[in-house]
C-alpha atoms as a PDB file:
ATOM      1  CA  UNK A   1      14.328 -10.920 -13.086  1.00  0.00           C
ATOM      2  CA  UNK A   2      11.679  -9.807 -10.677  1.00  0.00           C
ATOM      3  CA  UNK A   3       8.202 -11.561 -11.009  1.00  0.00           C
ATOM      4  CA  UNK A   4       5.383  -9.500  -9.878  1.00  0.00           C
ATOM      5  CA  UNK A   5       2.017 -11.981  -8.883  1.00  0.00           C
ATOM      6  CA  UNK A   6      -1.237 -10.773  -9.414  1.00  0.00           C
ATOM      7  CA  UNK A   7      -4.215 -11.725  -7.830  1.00  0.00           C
ATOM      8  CA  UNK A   8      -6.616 -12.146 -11.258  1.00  0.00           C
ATOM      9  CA  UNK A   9      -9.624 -12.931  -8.963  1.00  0.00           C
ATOM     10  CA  UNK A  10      -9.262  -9.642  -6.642  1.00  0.00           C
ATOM     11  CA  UNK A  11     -11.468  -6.478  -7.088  1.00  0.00           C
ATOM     12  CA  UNK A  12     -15.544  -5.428  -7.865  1.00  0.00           C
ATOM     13  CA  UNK A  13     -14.299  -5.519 -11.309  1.00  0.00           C
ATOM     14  CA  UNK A  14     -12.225  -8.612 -11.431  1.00  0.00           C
ATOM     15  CA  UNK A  15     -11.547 -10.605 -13.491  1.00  0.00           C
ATOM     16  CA  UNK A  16     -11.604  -7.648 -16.659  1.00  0.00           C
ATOM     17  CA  UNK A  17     -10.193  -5.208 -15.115  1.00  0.00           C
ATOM     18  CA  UNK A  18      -7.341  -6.827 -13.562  1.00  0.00           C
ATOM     19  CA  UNK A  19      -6.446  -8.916 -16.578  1.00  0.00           C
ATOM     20  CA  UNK A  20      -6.561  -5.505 -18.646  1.00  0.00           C
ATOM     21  CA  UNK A  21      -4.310  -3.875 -16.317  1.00  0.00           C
ATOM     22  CA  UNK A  22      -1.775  -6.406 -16.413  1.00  0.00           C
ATOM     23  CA  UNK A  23      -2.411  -5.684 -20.066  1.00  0.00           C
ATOM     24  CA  UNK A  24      -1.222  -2.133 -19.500  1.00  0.00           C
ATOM     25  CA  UNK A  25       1.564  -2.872 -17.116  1.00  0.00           C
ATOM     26  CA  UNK A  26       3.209  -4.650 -19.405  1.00  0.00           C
ATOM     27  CA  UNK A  27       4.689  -1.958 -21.158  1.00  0.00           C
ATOM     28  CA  UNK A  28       5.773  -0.429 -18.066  1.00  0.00           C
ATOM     29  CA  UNK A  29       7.747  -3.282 -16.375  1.00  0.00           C
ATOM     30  CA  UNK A  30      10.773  -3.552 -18.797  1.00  0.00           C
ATOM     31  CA  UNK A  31      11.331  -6.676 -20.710  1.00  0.00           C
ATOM     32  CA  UNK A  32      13.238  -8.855 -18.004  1.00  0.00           C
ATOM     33  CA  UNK A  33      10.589  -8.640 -15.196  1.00  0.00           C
ATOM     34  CA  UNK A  34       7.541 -10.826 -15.564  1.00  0.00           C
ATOM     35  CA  UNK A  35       3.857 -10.556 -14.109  1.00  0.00           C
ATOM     36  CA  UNK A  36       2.485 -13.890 -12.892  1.00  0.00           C
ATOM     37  CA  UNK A  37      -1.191 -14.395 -12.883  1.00  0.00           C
ATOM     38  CA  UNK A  38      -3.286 -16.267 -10.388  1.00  0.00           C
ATOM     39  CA  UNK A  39      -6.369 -17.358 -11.486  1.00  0.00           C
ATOM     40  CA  UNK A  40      -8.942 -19.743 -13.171  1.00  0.00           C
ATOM     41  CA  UNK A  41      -6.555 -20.922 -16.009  1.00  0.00           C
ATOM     42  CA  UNK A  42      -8.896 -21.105 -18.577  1.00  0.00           C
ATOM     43  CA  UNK A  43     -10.758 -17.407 -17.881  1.00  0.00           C
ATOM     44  CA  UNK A  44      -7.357 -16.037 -17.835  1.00  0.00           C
ATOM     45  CA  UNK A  45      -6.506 -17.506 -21.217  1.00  0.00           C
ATOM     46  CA  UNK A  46     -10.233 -16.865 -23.135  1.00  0.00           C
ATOM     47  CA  UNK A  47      -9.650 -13.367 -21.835  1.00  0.00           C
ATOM     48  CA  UNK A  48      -6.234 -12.810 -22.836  1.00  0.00           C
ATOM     49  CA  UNK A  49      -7.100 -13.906 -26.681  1.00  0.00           C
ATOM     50  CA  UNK A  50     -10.369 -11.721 -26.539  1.00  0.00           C
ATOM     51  CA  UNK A  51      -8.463  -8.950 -26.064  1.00  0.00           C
ATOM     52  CA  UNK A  52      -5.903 -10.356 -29.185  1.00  0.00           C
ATOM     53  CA  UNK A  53      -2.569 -10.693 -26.265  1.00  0.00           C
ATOM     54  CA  UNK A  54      -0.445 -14.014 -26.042  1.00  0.00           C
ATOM     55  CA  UNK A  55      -0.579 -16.200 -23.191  1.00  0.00           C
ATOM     56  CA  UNK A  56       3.001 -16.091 -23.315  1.00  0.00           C
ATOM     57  CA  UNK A  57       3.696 -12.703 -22.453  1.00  0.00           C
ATOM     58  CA  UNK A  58       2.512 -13.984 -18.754  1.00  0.00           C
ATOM     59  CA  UNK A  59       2.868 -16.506 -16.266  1.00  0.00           C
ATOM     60  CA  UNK A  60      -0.484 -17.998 -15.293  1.00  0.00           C
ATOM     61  CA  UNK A  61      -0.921 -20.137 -12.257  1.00  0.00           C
ATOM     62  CA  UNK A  62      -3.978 -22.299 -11.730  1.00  0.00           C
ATOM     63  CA  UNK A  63      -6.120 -21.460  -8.737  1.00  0.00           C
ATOM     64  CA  UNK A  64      -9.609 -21.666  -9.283  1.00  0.00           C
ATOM     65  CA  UNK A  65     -11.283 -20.631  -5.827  1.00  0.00           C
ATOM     66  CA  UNK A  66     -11.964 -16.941  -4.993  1.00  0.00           C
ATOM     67  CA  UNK A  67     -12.125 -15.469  -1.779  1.00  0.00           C
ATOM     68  CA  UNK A  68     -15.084 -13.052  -1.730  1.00  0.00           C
ATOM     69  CA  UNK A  69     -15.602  -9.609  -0.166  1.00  0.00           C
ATOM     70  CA  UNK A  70     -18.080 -10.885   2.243  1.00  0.00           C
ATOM     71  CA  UNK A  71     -16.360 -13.970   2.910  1.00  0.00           C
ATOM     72  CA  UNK A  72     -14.494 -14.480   6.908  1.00  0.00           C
ATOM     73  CA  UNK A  73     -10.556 -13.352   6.466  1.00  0.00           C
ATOM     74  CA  UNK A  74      -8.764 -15.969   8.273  1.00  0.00           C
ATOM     75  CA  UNK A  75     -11.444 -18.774   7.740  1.00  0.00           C
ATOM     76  CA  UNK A  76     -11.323 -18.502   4.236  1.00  0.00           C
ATOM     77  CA  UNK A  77      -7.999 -18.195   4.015  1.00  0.00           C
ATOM     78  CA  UNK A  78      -7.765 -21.063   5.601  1.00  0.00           C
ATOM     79  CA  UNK A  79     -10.919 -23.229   3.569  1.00  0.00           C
ATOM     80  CA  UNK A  80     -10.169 -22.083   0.364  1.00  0.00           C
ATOM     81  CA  UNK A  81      -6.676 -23.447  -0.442  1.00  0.00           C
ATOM     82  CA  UNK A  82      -7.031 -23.303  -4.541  1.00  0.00           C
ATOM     83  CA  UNK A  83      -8.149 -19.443  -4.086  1.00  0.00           C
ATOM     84  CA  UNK A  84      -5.871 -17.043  -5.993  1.00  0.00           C
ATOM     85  CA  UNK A  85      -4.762 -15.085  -3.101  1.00  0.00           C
ATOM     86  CA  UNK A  86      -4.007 -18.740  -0.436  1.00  0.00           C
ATOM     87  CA  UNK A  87      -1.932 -19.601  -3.469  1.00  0.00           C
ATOM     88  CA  UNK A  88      -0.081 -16.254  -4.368  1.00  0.00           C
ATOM     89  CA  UNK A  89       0.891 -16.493  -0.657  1.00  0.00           C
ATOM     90  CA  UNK A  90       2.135 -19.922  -1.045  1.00  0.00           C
ATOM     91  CA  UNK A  91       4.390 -18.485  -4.177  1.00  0.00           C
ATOM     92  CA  UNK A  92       5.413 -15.585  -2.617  1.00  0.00           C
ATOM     93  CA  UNK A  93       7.307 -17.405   0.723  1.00  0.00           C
ATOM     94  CA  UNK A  94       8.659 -19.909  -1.540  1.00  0.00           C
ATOM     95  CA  UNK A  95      10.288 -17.268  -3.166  1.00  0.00           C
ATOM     96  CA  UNK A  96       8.612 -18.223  -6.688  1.00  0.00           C
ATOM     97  CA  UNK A  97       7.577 -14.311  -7.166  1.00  0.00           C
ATOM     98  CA  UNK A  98       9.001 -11.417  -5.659  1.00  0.00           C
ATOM     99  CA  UNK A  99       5.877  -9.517  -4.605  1.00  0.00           C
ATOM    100  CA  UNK A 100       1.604 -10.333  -4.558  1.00  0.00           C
ATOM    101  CA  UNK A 101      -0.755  -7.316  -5.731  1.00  0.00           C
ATOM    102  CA  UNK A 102      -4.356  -7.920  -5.039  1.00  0.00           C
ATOM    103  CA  UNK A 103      -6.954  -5.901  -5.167  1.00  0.00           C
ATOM    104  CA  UNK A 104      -9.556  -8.501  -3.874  1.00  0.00           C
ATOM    105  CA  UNK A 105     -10.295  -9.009  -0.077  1.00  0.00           C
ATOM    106  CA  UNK A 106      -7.980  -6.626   2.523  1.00  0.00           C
ATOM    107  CA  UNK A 107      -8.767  -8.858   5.399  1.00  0.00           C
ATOM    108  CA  UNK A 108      -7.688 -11.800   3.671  1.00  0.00           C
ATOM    109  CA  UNK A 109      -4.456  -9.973   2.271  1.00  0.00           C
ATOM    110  CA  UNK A 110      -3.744  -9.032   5.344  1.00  0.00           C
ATOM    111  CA  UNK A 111      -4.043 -12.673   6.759  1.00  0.00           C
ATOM    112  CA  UNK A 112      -1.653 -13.791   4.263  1.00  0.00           C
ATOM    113  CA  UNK A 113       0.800 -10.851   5.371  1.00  0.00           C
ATOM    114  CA  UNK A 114       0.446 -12.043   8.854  1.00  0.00           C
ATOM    115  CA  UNK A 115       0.409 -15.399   8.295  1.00  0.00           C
ATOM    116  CA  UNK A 116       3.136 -16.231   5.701  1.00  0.00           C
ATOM    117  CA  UNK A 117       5.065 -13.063   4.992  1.00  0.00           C
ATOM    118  CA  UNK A 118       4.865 -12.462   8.242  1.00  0.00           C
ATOM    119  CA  UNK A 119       5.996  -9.752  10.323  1.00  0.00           C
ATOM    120  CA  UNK A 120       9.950  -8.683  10.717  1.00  0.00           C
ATOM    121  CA  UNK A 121      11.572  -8.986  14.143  1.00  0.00           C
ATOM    122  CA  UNK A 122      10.786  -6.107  15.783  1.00  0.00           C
ATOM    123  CA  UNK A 123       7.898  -4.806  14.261  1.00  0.00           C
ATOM    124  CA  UNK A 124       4.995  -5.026  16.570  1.00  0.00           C
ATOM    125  CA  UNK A 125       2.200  -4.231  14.086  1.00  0.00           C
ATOM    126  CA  UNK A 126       2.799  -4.020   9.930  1.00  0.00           C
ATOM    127  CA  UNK A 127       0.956  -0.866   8.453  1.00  0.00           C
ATOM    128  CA  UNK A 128      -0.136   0.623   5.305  1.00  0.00           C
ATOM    129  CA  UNK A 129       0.494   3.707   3.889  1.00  0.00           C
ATOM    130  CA  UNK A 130      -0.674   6.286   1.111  1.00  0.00           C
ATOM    131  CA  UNK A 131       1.623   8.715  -0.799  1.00  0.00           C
ATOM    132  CA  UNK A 132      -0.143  11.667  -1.877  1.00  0.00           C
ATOM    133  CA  UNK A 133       0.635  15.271  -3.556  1.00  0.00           C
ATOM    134  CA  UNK A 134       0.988  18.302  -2.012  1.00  0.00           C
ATOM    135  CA  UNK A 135       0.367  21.734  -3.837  1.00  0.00           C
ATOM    136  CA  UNK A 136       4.019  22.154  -3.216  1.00  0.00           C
ATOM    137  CA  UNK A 137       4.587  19.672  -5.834  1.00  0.00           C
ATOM    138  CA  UNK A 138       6.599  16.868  -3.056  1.00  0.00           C
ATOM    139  CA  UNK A 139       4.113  14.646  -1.294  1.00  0.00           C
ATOM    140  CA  UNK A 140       3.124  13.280   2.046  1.00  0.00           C
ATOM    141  CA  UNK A 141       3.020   9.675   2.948  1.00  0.00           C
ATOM    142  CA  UNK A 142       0.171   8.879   5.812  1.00  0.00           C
ATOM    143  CA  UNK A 143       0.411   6.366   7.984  1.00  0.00           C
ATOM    144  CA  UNK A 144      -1.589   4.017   9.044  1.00  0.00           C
ATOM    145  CA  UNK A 145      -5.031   4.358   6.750  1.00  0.00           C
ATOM    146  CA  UNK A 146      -7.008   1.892   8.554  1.00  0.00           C
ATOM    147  CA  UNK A 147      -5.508  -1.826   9.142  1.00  0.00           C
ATOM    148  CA  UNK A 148      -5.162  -0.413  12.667  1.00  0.00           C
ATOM    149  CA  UNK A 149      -7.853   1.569  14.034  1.00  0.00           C
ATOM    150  CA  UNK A 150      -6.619   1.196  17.413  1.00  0.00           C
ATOM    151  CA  UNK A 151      -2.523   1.668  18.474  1.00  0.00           C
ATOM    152  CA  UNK A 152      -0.787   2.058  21.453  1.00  0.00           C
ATOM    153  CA  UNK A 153       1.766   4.765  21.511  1.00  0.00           C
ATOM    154  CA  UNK A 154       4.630   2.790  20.725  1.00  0.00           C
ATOM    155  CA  UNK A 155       3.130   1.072  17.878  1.00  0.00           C
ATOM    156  CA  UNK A 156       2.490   4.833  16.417  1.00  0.00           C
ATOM    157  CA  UNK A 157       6.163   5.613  17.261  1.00  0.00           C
ATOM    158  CA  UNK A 158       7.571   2.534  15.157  1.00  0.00           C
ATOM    159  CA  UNK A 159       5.200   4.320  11.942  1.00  0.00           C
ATOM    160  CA  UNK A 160       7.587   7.572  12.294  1.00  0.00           C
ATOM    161  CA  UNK A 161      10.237   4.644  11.603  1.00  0.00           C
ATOM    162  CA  UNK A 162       8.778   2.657   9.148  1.00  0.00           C
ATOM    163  CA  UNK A 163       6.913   6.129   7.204  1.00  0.00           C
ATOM    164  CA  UNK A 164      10.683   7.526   7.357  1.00  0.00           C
ATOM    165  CA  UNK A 165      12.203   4.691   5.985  1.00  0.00           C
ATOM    166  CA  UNK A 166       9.553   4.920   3.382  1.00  0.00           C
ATOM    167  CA  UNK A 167       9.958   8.273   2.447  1.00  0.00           C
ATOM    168  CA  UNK A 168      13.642   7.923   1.871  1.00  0.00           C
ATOM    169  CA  UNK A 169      14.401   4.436   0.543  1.00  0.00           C
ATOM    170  CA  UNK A 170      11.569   4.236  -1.975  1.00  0.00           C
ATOM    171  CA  UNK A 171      10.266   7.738  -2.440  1.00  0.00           C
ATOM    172  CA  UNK A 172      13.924   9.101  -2.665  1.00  0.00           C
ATOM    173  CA  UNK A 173      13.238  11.945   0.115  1.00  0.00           C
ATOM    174  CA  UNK A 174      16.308  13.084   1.460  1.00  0.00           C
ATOM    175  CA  UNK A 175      15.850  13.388   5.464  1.00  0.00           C
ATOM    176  CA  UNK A 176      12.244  13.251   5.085  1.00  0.00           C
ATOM    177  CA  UNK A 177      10.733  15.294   8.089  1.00  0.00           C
ATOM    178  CA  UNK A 178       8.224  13.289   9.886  1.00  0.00           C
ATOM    179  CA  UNK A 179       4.971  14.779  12.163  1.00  0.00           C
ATOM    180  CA  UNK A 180       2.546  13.430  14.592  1.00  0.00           C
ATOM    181  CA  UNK A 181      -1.037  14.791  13.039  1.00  0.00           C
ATOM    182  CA  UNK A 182      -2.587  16.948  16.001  1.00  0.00           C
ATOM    183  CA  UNK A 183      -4.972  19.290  16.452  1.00  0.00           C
ATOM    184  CA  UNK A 184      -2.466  21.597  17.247  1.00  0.00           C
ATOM    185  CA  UNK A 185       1.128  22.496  16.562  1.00  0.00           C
ATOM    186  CA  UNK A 186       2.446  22.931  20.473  1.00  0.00           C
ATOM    187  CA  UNK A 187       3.668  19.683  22.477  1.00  0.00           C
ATOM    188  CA  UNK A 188       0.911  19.717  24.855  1.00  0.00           C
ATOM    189  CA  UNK A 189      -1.522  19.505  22.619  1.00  0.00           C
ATOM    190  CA  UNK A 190      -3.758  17.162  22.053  1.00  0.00           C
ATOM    191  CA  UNK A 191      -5.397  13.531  23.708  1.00  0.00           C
ATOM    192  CA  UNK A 192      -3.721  11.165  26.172  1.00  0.00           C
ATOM    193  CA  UNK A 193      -2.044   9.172  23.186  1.00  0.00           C
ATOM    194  CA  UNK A 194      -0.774  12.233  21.225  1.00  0.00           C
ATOM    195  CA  UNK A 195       0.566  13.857  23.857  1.00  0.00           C
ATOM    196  CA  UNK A 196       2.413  10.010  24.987  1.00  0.00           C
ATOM    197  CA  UNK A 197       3.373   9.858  21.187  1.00  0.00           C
ATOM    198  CA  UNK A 198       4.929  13.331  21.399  1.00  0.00           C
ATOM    199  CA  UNK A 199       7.241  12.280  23.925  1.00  0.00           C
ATOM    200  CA  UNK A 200       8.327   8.731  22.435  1.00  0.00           C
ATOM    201  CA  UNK A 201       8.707  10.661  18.715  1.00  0.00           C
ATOM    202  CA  UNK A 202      11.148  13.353  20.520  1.00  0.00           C
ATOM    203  CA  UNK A 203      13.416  10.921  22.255  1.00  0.00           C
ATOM    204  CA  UNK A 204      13.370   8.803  19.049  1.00  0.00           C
ATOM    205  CA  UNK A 205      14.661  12.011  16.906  1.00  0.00           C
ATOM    206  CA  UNK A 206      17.326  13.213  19.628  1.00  0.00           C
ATOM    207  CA  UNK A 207      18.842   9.319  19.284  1.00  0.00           C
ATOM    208  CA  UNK A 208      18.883  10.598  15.298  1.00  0.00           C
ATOM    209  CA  UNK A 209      16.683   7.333  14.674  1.00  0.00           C
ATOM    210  CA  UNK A 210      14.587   9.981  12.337  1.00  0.00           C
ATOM    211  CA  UNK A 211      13.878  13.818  11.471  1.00  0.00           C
ATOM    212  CA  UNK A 212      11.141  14.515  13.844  1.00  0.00           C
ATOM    213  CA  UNK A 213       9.338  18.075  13.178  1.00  0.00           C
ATOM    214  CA  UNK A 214       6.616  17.978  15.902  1.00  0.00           C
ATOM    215  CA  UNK A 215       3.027  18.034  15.228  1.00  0.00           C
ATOM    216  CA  UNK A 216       0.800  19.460  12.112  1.00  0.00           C
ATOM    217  CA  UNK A 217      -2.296  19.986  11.997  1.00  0.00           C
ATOM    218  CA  UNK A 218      -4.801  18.969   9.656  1.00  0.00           C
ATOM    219  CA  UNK A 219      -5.065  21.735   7.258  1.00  0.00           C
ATOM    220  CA  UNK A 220      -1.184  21.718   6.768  1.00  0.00           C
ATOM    221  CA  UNK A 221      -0.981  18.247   5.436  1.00  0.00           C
ATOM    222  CA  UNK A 222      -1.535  19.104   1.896  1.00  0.00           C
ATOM    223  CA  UNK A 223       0.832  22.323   1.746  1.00  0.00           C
ATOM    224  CA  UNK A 224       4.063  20.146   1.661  1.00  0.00           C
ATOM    225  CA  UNK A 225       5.329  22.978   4.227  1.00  0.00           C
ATOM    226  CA  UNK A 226       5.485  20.889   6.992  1.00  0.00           C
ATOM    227  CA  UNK A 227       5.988  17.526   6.652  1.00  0.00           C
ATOM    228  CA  UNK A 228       7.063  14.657   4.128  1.00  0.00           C
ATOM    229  CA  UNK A 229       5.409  11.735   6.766  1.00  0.00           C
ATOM    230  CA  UNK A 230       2.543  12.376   8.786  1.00  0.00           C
ATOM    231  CA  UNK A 231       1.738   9.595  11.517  1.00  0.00           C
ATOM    232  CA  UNK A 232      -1.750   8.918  12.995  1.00  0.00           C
ATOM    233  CA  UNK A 233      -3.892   5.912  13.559  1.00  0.00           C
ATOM    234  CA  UNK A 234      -5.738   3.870  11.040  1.00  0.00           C
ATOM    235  CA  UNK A 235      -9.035   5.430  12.490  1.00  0.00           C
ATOM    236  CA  UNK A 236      -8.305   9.283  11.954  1.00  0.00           C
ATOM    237  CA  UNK A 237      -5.749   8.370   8.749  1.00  0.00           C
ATOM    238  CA  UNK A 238      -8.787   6.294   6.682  1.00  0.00           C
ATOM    239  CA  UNK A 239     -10.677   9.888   7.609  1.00  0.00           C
ATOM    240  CA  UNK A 240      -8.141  11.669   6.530  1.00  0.00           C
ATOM    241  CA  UNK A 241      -7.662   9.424   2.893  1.00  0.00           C
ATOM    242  CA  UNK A 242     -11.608   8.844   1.966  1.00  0.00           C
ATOM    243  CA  UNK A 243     -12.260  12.921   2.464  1.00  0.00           C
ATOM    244  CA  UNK A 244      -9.040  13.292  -0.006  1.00  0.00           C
ATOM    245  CA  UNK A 245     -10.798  10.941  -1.921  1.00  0.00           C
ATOM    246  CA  UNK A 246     -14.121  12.648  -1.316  1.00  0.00           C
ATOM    247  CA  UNK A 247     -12.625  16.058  -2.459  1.00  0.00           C
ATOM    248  CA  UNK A 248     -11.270  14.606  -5.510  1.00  0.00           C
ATOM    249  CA  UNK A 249     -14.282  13.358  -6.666  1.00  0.00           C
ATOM    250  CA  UNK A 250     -16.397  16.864  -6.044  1.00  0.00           C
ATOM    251  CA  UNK A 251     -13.706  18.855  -7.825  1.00  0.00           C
ATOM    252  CA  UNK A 252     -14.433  16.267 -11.006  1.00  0.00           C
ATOM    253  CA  UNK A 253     -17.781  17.129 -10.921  1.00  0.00           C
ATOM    254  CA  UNK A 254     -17.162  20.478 -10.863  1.00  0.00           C
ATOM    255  CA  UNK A 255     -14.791  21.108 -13.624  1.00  0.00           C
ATOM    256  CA  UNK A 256     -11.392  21.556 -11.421  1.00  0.00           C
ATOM    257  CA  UNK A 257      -8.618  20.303 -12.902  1.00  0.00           C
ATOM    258  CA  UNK A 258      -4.808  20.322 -11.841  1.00  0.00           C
ATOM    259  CA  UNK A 259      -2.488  18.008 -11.157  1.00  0.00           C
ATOM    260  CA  UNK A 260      -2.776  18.523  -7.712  1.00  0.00           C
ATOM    261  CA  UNK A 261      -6.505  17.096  -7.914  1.00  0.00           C
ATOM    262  CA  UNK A 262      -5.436  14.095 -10.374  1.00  0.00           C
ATOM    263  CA  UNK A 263      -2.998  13.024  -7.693  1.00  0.00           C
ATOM    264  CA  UNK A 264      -5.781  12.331  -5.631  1.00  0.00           C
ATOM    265  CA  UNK A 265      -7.155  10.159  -7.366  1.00  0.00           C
ATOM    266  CA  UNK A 266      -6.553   6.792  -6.461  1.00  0.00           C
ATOM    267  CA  UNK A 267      -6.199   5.520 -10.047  1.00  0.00           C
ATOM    268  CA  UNK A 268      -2.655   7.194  -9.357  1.00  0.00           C
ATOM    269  CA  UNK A 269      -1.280   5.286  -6.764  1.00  0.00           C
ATOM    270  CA  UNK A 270      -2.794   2.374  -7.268  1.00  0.00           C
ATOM    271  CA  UNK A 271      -1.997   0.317  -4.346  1.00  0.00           C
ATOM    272  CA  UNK A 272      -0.611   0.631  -0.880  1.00  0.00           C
ATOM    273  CA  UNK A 273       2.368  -1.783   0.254  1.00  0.00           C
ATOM    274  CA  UNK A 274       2.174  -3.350   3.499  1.00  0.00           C
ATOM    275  CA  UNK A 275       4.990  -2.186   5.606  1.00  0.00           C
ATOM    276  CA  UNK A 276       6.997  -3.855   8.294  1.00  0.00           C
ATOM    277  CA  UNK A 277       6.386  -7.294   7.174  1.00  0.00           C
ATOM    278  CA  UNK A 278       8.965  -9.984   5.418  1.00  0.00           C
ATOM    279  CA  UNK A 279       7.812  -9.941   1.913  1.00  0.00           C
ATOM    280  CA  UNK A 280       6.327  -7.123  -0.957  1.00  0.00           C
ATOM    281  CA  UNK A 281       2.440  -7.381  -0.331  1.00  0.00           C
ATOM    282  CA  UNK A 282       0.965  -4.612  -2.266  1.00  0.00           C
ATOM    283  CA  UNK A 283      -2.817  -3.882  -1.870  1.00  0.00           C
ATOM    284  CA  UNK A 284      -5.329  -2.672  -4.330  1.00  0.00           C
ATOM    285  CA  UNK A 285      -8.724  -0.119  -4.002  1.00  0.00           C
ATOM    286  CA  UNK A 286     -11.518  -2.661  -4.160  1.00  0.00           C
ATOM    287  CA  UNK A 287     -12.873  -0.833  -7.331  1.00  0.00           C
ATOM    288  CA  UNK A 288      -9.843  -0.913  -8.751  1.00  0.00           C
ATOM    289  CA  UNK A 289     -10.064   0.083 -13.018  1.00  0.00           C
ATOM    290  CA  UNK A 290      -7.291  -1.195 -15.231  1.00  0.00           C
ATOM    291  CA  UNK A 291      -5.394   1.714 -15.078  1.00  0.00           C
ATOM    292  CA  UNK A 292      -5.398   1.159 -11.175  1.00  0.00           C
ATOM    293  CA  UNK A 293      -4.307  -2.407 -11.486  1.00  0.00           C
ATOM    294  CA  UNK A 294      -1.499  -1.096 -14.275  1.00  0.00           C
ATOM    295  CA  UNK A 295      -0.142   1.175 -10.926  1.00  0.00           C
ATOM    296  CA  UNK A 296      -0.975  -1.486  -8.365  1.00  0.00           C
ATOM    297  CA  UNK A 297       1.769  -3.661 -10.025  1.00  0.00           C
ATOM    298  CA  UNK A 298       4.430  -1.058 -10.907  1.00  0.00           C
ATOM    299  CA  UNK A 299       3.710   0.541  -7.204  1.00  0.00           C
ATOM    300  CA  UNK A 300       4.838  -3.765  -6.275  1.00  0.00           C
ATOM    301  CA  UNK A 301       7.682  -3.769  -8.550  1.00  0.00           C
ATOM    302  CA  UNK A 302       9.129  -0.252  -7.521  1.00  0.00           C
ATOM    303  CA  UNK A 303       9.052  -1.643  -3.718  1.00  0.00           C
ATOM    304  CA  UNK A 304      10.873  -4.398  -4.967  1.00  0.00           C
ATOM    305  CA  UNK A 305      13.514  -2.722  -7.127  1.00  0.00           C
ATOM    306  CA  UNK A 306      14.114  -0.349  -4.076  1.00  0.00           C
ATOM    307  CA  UNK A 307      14.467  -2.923  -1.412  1.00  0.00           C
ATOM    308  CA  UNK A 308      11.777  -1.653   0.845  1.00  0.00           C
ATOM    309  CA  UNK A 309      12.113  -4.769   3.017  1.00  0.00           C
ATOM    310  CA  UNK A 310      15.890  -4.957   3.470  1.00  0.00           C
ATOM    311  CA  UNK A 311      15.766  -1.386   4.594  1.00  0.00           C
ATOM    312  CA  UNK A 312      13.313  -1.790   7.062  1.00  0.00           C
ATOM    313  CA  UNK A 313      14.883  -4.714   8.472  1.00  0.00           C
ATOM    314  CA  UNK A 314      18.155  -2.936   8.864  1.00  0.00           C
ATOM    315  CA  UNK A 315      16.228  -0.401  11.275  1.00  0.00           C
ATOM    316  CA  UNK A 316      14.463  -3.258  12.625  1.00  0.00           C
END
């Protein structure tokens, strides 16, 4: 059985919408896998029976404090021991649940990566990634989208890794070919840190550690031509995600619809996993709806089921 915790208290539209995506998930999941719920015990409960579910299709866990958006990361991670997400943490490195989905605070889920999943041996900074269509029909996964605005080249190098490993182990992509995003295809190319990357990503791919295909520009990412990873730094890949998102939402407004445009939408995906650290942390849009939550926790169970973390630590 895999148990999937939720952070009840996390998102603009918490506690509703998360409750009535765990609603949704349920039907998803498969009948031996569970969904534990951390939260004020007695909201979780009055809002289960308005909506006419039983309390015993879920675990619930009793935390009544709530981090806030506004609130310090690491200071109230540290103050607010009853909060749903200090005590999902707690759960999750006991081994009580198998993976914690919040869409609540991101500094404070990443604290609680840092802090008590902690990163594997060998990883010198965790990531996050997004997986996103390409009018080919395949998608890309980008790498980092802003939990690291700033990276040296070797910490870029170890994405290639970690985006590959991705790609392959949970996404199924056989050999997936990996690219450093540029603003143009030739080596030299580029600033100081591309070019450095360039050179670290080569020697990585002629040791066979992963398939890399060079640089791509920006207006290639989408095509599915090029690449199946595309590596940058937080700074330039949270760009690079919020004018997807951007596009997405203009093309509603318009009338365009495809399923190339849907998969933009981050109702889709749901959530983004942390990578590179010792436990499933998967992390939610702050504005997450219910159907974002319902993909927030099968986007943590499918990490699970796959063994992301075992097959990063075997490269690690």
């Amino acid at each position: 059985m895999i148990r999937v915790g939720v952070d009840v208290f996390g998102g603009d539209n918490a506690p509703q919408a998360v409750i009535d995506g765990a609603i949704l998930a349920l039907e998803r999941i498969g009948a031996d896998n569970r969904i534990v719920l951390f939260g004020d015990r007695d909201t979780i409960v009055e809002a289960l029976a308005a909506r006419g579910c039983s309390v015993d299709k879920f675990e619930i866990v009793h935390a009544p404090q709530r981090i806030e958006m506004g609130d310090h990361p690491a200071e109230s991670f540290r103050q607010k021991s009853e909060s749903s997400i200090v005590v999902g943490f707690e759960y999750l490195a006991s081994g009580a649940i198998d993976a914690f989905a919040g869409a609540g605070s991101t500094g404070a889920m990443m604290v609680g990566s840092m802090m008590v999943a902690k990163p594997l041996q060998g990883v010198l900074r965790p990531t996050i990634a997004i997986s996103i269509p390409t009018i080919a029909g395949s998608t890309v996964t980008i790498l980092d989208i802003g939990i690291n605005v700033d990276c040296k080249p070797e910490v870029l190098e170890q994405y290639a890794v970690i985006g590959s490993v991705y790609a392959s182990g949970v996404l199924g992509i056989d050999n997936p070919r990996v690219a450093l995003l540029n603003i143009g295809e030739e080596s030299s190319k580029g600033n100081a840190q591309a070019k450095a990357v360039y050179q670290l990503m080569s020697s990585s791919a002629e040791q066979g550690r992963y398939n890399f295909v060079g640089n791509v520009e920006s207006s290639h990412i989408f095509t599915g031509d090029v690449a199946d990873v595309v590596v940058c730094d937080g700074f330039v890949g949270n760009i690079v995600l919020k004018s997807a998102e951007g596009f997405y939402a203009i093309n509603k407004r318009l009338g365009f619809v495809s399923d190339f445009w849907n998969g933009l939408n981050y109702e889709q995906t749901g959530g983004t996993t942390v990578l590179g650290i010792g436990k499933v942390v998967t992390i939610g849009h702050g504005k997450s709806s219910p159907k974002a939550v319902k993909n927030m926790i099968l986007s943590a169970l499918h990490s699970v089921k796959t063994d992301l973390v075992g097959k990063l630590k075997e490269q690690f």
